[in-house]
N, C-alpha and C. Protein backbone atom coordinates (compact mmCIF):
# COMPACT_ATOMS: atom_id res chain seq x y z
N UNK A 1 19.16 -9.65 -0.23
CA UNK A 1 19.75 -10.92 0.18
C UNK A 1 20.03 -11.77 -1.06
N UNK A 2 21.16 -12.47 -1.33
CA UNK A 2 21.26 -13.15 -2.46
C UNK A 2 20.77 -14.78 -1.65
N UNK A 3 19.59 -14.55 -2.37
CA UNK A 3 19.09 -15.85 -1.71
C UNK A 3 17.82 -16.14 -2.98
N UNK A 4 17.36 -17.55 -3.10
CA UNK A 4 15.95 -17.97 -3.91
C UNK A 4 15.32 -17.94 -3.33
N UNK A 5 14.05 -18.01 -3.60
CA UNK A 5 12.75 -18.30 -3.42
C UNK A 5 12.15 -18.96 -4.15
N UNK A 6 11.67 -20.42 -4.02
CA UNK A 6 10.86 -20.79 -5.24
C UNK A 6 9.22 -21.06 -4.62
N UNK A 7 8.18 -20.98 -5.48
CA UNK A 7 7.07 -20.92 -4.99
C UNK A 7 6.14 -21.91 -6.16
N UNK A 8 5.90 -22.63 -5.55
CA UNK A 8 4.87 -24.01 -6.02
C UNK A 8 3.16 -23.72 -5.86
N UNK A 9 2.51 -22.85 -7.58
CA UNK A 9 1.67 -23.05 -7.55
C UNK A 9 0.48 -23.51 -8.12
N UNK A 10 -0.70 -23.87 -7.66
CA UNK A 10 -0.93 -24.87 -8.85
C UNK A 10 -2.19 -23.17 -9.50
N UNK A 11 -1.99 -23.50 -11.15
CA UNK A 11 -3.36 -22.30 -11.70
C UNK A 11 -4.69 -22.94 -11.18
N UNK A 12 -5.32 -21.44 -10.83
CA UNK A 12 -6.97 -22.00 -9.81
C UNK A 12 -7.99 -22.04 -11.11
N UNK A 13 -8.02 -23.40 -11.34
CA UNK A 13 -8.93 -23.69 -12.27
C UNK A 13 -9.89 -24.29 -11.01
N UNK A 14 -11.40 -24.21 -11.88
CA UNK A 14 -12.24 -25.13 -10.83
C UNK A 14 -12.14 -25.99 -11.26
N UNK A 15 -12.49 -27.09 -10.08
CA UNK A 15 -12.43 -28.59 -10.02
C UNK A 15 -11.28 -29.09 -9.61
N UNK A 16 -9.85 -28.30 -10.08
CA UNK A 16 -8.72 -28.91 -10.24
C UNK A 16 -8.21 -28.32 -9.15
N UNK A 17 -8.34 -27.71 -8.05
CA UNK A 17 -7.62 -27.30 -6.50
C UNK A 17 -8.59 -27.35 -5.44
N UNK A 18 -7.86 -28.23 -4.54
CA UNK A 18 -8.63 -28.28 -3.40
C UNK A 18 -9.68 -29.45 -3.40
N UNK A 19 -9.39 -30.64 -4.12
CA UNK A 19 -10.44 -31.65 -4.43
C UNK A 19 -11.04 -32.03 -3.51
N UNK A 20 -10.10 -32.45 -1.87
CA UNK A 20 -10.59 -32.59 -0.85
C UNK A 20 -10.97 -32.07 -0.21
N UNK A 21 -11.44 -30.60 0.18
CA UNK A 21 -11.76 -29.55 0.73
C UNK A 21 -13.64 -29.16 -0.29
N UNK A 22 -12.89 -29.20 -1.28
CA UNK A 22 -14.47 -29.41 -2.11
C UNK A 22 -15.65 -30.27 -1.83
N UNK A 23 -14.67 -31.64 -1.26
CA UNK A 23 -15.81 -32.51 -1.10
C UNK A 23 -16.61 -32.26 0.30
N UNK A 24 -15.90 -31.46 0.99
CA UNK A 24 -17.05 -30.59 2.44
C UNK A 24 -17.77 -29.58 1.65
N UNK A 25 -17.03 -28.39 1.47
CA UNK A 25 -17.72 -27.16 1.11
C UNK A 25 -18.11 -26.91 -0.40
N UNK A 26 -17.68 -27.91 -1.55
CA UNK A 26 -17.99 -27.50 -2.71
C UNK A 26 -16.78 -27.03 -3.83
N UNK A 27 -17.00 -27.14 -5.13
CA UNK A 27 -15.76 -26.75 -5.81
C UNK A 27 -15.58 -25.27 -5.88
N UNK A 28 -16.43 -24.79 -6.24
CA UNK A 28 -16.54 -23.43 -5.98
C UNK A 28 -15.85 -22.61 -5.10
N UNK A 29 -16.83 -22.90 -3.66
CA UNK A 29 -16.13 -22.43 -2.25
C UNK A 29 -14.51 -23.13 -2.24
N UNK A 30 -14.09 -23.83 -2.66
CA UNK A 30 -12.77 -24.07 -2.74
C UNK A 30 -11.96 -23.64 -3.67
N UNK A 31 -12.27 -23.16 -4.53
CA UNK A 31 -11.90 -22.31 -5.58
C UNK A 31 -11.02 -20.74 -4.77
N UNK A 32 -12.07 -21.00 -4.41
CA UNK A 32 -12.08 -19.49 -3.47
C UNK A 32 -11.59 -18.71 -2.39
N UNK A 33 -11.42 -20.44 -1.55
CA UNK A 33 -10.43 -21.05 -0.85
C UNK A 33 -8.92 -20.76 -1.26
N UNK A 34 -8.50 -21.28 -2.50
CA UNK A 34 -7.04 -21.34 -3.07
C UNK A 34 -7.08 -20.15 -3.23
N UNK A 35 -7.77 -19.27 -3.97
CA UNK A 35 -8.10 -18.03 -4.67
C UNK A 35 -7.28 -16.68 -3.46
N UNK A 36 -7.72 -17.22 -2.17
CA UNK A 36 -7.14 -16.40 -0.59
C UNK A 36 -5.99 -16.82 -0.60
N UNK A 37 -5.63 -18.37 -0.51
CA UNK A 37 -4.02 -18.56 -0.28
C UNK A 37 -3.49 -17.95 -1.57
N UNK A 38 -3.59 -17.90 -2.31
CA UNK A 38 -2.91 -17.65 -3.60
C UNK A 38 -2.28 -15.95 -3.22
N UNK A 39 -3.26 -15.11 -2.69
CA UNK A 39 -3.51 -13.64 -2.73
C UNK A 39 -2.41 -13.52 -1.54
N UNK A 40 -2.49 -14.27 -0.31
CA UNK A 40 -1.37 -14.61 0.92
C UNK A 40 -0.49 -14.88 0.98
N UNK A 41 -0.23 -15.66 -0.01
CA UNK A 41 1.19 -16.11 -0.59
C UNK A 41 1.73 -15.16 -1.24
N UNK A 42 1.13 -14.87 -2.04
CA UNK A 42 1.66 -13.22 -2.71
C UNK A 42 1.92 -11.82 -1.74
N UNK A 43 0.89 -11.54 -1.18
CA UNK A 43 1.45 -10.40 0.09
C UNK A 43 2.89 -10.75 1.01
N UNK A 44 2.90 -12.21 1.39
CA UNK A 44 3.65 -12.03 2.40
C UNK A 44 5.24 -12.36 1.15
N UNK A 45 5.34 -13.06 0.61
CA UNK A 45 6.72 -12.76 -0.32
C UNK A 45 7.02 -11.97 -1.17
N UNK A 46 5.95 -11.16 -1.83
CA UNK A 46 6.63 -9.86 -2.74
C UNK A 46 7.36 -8.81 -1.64
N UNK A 47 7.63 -8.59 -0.65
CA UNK A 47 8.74 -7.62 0.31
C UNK A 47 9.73 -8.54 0.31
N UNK A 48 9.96 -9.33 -0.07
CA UNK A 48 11.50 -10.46 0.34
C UNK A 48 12.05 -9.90 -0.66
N UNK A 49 13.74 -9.61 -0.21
CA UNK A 49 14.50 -9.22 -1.04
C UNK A 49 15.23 -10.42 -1.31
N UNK A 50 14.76 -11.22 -2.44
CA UNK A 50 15.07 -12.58 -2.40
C UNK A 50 15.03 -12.54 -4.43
N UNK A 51 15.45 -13.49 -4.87
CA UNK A 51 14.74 -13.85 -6.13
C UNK A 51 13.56 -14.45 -6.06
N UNK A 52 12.40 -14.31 -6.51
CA UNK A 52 11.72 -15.33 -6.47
C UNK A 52 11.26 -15.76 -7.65
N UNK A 53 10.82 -17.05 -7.76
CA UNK A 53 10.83 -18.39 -8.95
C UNK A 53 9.50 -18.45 -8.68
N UNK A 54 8.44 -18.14 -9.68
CA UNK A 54 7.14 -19.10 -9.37
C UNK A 54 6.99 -20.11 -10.15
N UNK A 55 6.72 -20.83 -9.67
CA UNK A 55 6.37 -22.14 -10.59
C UNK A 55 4.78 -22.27 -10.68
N UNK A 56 4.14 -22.40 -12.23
CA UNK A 56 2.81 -22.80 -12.45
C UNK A 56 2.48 -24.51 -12.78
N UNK A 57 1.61 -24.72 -12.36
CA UNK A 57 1.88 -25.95 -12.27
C UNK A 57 0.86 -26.68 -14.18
N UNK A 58 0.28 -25.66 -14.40
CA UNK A 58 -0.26 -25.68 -15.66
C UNK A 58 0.97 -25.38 -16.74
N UNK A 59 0.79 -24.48 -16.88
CA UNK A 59 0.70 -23.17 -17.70
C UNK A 59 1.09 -21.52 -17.21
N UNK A 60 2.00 -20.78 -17.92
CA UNK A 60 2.67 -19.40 -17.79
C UNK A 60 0.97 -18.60 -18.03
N UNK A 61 1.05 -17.37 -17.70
CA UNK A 61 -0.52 -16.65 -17.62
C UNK A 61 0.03 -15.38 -17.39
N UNK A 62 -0.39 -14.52 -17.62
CA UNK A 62 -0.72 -13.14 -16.98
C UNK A 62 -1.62 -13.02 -16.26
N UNK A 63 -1.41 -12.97 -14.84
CA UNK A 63 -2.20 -12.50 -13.92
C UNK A 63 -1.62 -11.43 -12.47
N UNK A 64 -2.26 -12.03 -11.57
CA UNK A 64 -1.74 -10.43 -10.49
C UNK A 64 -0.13 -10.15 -9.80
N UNK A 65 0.45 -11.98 -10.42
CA UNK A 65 1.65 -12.04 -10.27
C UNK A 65 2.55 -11.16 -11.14
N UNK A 66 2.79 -10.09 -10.84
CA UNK A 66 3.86 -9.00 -11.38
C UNK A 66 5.25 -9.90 -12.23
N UNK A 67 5.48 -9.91 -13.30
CA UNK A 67 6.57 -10.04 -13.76
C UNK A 67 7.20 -9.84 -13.47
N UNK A 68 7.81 -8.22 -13.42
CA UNK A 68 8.78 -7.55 -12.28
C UNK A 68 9.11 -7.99 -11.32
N UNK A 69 8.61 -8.85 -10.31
CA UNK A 69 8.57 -9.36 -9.26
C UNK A 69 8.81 -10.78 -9.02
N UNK A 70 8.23 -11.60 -9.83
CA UNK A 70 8.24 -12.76 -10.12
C UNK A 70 9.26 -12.97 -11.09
N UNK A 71 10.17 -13.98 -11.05
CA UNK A 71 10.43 -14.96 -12.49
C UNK A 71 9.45 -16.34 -12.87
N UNK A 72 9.15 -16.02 -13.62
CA UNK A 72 7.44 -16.90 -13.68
C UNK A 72 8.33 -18.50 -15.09
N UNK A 73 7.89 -19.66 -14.58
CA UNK A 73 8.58 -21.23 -15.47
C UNK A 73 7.33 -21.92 -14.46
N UNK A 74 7.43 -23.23 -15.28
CA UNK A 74 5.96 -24.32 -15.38
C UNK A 74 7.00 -25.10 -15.24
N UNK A 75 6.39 -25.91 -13.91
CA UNK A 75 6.73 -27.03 -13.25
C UNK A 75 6.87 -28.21 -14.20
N UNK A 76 7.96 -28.92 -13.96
CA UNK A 76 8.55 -29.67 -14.69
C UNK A 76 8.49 -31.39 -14.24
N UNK A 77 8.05 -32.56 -14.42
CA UNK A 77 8.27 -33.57 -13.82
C UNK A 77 6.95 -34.65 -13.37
N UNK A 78 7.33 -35.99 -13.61
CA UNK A 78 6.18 -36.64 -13.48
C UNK A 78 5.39 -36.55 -12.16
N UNK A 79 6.20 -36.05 -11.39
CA UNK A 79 5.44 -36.33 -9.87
C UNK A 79 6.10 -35.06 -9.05
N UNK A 80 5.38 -34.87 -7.86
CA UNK A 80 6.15 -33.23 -7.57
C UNK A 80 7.25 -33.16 -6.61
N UNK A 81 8.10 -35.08 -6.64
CA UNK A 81 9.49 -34.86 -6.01
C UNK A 81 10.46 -34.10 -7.16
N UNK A 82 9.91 -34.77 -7.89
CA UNK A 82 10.60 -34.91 -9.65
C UNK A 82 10.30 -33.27 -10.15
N UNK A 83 8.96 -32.23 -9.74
CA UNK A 83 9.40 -31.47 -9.90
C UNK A 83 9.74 -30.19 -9.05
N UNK A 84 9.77 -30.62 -8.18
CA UNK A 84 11.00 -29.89 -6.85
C UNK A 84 12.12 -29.57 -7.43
N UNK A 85 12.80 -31.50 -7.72
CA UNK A 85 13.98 -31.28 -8.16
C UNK A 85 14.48 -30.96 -9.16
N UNK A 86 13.74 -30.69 -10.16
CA UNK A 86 14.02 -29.86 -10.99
C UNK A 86 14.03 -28.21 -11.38
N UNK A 87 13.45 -27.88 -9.85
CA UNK A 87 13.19 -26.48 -10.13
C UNK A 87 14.57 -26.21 -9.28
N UNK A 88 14.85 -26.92 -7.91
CA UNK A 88 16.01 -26.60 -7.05
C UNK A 88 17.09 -26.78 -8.16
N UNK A 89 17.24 -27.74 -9.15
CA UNK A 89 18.38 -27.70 -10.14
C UNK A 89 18.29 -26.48 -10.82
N UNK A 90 17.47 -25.82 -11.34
CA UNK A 90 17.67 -24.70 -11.96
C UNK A 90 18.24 -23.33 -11.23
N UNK A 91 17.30 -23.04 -10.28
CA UNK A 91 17.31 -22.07 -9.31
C UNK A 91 18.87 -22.20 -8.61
N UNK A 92 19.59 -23.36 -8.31
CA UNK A 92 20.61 -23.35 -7.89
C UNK A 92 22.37 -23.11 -9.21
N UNK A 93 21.39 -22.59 -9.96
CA UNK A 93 22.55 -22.08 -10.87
C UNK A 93 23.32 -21.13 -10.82
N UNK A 94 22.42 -20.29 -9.58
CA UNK A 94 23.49 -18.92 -9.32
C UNK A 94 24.44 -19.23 -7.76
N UNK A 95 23.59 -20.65 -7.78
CA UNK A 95 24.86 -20.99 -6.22
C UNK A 95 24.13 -20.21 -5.00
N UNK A 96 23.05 -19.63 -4.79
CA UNK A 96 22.59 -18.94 -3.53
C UNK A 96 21.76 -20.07 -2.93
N UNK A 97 21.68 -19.47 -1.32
CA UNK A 97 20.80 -20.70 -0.70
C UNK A 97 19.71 -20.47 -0.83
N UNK A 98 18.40 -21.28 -1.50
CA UNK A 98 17.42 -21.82 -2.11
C UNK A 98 16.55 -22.53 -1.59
N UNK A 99 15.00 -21.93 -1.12
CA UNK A 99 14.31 -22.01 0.01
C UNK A 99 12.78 -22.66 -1.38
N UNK A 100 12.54 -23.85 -0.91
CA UNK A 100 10.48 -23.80 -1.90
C UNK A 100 9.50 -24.04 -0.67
N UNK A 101 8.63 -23.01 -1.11
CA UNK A 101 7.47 -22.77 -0.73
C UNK A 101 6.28 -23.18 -1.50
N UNK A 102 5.29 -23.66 -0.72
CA UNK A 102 3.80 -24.09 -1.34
C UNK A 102 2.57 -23.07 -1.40
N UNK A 103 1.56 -23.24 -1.72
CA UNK A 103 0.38 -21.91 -1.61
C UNK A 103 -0.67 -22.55 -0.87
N UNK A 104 0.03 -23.37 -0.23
CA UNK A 104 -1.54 -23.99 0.60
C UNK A 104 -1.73 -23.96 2.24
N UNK A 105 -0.86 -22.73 2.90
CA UNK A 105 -0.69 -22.32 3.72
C UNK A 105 -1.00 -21.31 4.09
N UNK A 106 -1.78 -21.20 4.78
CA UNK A 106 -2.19 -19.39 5.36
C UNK A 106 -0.91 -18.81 6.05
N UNK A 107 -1.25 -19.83 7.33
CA UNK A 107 -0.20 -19.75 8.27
C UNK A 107 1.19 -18.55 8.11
N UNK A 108 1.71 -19.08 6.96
CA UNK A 108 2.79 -19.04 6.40
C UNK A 108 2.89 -17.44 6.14
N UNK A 109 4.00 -16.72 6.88
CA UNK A 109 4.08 -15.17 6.57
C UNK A 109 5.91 -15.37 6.39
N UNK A 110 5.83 -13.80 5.99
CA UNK A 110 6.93 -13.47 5.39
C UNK A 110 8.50 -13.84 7.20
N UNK A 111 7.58 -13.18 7.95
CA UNK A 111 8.68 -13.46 8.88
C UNK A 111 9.19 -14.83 9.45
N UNK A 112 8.36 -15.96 8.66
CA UNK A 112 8.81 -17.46 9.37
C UNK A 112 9.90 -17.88 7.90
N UNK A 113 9.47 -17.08 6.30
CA UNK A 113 10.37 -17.33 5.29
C UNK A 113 11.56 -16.64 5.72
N UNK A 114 11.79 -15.55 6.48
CA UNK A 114 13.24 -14.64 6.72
C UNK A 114 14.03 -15.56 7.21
N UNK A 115 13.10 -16.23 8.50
CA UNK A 115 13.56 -16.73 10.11
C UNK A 115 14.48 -18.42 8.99
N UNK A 116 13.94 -18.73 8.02
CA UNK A 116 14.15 -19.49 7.37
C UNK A 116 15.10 -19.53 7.18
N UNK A 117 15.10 -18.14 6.34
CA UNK A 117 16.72 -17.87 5.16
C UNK A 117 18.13 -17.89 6.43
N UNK A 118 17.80 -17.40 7.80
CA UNK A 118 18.82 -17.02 8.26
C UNK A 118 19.40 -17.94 9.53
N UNK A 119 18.57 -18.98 9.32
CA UNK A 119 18.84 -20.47 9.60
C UNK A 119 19.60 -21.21 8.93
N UNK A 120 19.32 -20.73 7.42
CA UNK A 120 20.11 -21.76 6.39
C UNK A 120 21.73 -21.17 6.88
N UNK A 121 22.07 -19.72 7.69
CA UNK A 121 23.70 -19.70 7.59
C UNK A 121 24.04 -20.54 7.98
N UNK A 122 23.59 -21.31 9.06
CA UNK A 122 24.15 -21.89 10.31
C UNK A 122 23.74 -23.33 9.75
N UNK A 123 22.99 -24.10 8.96
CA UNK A 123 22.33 -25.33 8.88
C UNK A 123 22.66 -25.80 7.38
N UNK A 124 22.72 -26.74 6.91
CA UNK A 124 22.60 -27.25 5.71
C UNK A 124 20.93 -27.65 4.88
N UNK A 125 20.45 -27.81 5.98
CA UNK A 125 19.21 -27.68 5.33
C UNK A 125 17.89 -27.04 6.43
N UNK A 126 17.00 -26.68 6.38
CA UNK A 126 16.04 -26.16 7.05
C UNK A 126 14.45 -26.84 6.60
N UNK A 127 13.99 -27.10 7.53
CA UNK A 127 12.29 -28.04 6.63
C UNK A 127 11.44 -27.25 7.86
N UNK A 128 9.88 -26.78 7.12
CA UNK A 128 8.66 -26.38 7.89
C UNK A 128 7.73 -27.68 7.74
N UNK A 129 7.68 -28.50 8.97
CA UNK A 129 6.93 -29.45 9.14
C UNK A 129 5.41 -29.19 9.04
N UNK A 130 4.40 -29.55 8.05
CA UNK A 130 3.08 -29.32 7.89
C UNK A 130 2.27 -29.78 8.84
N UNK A 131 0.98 -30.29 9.52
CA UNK A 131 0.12 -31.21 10.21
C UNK A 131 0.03 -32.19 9.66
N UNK A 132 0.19 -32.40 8.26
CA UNK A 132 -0.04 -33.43 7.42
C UNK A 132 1.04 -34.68 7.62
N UNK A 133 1.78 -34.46 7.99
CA UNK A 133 3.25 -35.22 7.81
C UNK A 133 4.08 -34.54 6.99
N UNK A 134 3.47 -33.61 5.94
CA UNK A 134 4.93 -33.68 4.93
C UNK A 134 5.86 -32.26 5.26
N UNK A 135 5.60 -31.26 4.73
CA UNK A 135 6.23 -30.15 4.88
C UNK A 135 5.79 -28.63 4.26
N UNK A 136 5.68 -27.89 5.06
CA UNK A 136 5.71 -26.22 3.54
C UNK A 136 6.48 -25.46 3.53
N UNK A 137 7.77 -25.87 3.58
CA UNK A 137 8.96 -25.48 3.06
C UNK A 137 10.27 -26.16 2.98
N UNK A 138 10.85 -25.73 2.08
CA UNK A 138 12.38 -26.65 2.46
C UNK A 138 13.09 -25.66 2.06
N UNK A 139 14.71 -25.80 2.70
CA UNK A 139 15.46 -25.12 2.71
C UNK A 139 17.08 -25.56 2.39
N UNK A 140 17.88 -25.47 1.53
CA UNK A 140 19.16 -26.08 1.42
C UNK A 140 20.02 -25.03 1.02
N UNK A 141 21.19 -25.45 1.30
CA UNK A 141 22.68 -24.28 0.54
C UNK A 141 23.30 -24.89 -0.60
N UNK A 142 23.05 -26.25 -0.80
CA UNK A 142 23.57 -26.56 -1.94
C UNK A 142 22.36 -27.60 -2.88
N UNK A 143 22.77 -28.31 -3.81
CA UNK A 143 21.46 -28.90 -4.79
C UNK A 143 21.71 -30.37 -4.09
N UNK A 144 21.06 -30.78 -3.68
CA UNK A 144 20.56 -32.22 -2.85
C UNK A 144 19.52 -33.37 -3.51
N UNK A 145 19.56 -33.79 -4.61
CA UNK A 145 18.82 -34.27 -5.00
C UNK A 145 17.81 -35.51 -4.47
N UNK A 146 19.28 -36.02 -3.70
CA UNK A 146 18.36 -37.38 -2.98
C UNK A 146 17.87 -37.01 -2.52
N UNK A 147 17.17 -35.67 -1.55
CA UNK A 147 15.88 -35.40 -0.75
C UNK A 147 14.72 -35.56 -1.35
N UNK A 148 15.06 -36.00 -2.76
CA UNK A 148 13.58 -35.89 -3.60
C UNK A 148 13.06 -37.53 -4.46
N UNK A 149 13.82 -38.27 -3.79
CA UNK A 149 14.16 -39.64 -4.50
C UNK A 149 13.80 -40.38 -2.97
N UNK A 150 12.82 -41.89 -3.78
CA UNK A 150 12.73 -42.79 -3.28
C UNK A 150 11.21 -42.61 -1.98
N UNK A 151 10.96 -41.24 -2.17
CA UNK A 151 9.77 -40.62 -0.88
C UNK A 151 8.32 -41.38 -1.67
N UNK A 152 7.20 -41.32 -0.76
CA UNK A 152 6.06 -41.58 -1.12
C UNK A 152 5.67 -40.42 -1.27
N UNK A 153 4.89 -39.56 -1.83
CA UNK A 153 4.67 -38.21 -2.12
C UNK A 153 3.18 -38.00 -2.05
N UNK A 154 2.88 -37.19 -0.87
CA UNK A 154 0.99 -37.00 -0.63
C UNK A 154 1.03 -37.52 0.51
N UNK A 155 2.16 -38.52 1.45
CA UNK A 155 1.74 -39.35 2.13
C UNK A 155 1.51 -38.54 3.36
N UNK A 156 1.73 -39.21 4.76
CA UNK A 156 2.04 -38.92 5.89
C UNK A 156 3.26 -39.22 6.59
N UNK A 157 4.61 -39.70 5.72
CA UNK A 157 5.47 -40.17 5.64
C UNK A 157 6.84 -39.05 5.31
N UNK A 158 6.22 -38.43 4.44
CA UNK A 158 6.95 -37.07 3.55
C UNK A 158 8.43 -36.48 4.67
N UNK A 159 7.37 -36.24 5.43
CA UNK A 159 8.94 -35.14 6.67
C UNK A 159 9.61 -36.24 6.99
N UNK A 160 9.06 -37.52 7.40
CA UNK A 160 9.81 -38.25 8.11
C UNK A 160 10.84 -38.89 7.14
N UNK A 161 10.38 -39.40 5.99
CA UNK A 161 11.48 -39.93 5.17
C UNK A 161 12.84 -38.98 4.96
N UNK A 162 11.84 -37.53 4.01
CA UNK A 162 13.05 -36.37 4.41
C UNK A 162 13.89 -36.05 5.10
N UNK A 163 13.43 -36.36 6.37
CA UNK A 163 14.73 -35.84 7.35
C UNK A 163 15.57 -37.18 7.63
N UNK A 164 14.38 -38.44 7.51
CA UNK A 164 15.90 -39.95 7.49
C UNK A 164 16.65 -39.94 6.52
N UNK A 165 16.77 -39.06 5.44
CA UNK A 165 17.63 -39.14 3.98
C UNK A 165 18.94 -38.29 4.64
N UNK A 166 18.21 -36.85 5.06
CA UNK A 166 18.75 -35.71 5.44
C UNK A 166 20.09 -36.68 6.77
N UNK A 167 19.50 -37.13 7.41
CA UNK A 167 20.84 -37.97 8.39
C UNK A 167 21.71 -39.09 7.95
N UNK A 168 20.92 -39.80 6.77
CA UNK A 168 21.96 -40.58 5.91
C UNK A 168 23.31 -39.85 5.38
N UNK A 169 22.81 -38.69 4.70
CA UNK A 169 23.65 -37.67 3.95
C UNK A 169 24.53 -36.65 5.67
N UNK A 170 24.41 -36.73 6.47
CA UNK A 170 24.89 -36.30 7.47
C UNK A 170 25.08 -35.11 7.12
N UNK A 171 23.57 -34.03 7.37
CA UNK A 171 23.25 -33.02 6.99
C UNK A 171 22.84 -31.98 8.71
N UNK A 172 23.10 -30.96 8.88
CA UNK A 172 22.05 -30.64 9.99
C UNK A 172 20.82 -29.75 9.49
N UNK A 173 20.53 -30.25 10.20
CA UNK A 173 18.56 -29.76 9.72
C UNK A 173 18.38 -28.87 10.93
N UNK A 174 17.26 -27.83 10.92
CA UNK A 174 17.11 -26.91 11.59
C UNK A 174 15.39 -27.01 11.23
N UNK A 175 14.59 -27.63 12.34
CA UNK A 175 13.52 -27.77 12.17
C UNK A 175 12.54 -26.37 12.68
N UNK A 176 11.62 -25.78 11.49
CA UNK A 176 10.92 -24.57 11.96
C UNK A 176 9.38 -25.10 12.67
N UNK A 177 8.57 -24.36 12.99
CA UNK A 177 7.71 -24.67 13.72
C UNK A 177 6.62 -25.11 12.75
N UNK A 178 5.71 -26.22 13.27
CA UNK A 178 4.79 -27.11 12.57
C UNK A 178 3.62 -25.71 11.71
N UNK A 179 3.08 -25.97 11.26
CA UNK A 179 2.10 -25.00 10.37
C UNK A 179 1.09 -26.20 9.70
N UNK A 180 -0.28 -25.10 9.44
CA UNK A 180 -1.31 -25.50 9.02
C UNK A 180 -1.61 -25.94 7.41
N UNK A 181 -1.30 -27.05 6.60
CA UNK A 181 -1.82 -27.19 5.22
C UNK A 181 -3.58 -27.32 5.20
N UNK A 182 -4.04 -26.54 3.97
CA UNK A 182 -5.46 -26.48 4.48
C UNK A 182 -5.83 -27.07 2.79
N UNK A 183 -6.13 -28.74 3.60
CA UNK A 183 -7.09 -29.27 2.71
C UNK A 183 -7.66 -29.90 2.70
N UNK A 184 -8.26 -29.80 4.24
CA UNK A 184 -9.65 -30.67 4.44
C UNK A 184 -10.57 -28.76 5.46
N UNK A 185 -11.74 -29.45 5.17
CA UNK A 185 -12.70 -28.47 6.35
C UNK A 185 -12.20 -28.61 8.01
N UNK A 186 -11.34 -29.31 7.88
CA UNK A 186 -10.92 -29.48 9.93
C UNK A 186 -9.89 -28.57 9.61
N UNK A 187 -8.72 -28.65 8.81
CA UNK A 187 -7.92 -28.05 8.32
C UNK A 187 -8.04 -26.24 8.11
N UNK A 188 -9.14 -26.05 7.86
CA UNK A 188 -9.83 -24.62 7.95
C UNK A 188 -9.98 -24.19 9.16
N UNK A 189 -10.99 -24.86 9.89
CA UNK A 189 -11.45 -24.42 11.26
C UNK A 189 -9.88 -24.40 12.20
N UNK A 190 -9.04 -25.39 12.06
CA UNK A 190 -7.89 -24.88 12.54
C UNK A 190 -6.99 -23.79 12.51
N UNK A 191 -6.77 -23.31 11.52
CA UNK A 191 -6.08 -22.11 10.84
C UNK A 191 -6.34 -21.02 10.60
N UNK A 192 -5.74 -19.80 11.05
CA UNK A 192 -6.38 -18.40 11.46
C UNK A 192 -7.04 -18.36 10.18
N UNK A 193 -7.06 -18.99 8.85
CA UNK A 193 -8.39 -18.50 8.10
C UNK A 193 -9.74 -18.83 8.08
N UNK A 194 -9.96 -19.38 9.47
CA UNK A 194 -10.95 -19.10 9.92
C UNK A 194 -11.41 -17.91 10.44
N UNK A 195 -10.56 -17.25 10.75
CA UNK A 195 -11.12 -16.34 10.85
C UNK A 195 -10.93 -14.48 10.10
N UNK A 196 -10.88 -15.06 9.08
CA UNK A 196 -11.24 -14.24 7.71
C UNK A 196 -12.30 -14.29 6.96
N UNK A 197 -12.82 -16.32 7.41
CA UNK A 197 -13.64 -16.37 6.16
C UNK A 197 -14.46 -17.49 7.12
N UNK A 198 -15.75 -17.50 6.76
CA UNK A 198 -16.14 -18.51 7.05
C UNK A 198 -17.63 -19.58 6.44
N UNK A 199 -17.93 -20.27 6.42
CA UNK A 199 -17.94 -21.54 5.53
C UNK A 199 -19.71 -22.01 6.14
C-alpha cells in the first residue's frame, strides 16, 4: 500500500514513562508496563505494508526495532502538537496518505490501523478517539497543519478541539471506535492487558 505510518515513541527509560501509572504500581512495574506496549505496537505494525516512520522521542538506538523495517528520526518540537507536525511535514513528502500512531495502547491492532488506511479513501481525515479525550491515531491525505495549532495538549479537550478545527477547515472525518490509553491503574484494569498481566 503506498501509504505512512508514523509511530510516536517515547525510549523506556525508568522514571521517564508512565509517571502516572507509576504513582499506583511503581516506576519499575511501569517500566514494564511501556516495555509490553512497546513489544504490541511492534507485532501488530511490522505486517503493514505501509512505510513506517518511528519516531524516538529521546534519541536514535539500536534496539528490537529492525531497521529494515522501520525508518527510525527523533521527534522534533517544543510540545508534541509541534512535533506531530513536524513529522506529518516530513512523512508527507512522498504525497501518500499518512496515518500517526502512539505506543500507549494495547487495544490498538493491526486490523483497526488497515480499517484506518481504507477509510482515509473515502474521508479527508480519520481520528481514533482515546477514553482520555484526546486520540490514538490520526489520519489525513494531505499535510494539515492547523490540526496541530492552537490545541491544549494532555488535556481532555484534544479530540474535541481537533475535530472543531477539522469542521472549520470543512473536512470529513470518519470517526473509528473509542480505545483504551493506559495511564492510570483504572486504565489497566480496563484494557484487555489485564489480562496478560497483572499488578
Amino acid at each position: 500500500m503506498e501509504a505512512n505510518l508514523i509511530i510516536f515513541i517515547k525510549n523506556p527509560i525508568l522514571g521517564k514513562v508512565k509517571s502516572r501509572l507509576a504513582k499506583d504500581i511503581g516506576e519499575l512495574n511501569a517500566l514494564r508496563v511501556y516495555l509490553d506496549l512497546l513489544l504490541k505496537t511492534r507485532k501488530e505494525t511490522l505486517p503493514l505494508n505501509v512505510n513506517k516512520y518511528l519516531y524516538y522521542s529521546e534519541y536514535l538506538t539500536i534496539d528490537e526495532w529492525s531497521d529494515l523495517d522501520y525508518i527510525k528520526r527523533k521527534q522534533n518540537g517544543e510540545d508534541l502538537g509541534q512535533r506531530m507536525k513536524n513529522a506529518f511535514e516530513e512523512c508527507f513528502s512522498n504525497n501518500f496518505p499518512t496515518i500517526i500512531i502512539g505506543s500507549d495502547c494495547y487495544d490498538l491492532d493491526a486490523g483497526i490501523i488497515e480499517l484506518a488506511f481504507n477509510k482515509l479513501q473515502d474521508n479527508d481525515l480519520v481520528i481514533g478517539p482515546a477514553n482520555d479525550g484526546g486520540y490514538y491515531l490520526l489520519g489525513m491525505n494531505k499535510y494539515l497543519p492547523q490540526l496541530f495549532e492552537n490545541i491544549y495538549w494532555s488535556t481532555s479537550s484534544v479530540l474535541k478541539d481537533t475535530i472543531n478545527i477539522a469542521k472549520r477547515l470543512d473536512l470529513s472525518v470518519f470517526k473509528m471506535q473509542e480505545l483504551i490509553d493506559l495511564d492510570t491503574f483504572d486504565d489497566l484494569e480496563k484494557s484487555t492487558y489485564q489480562l496478560v498481566k497483572k499488578f
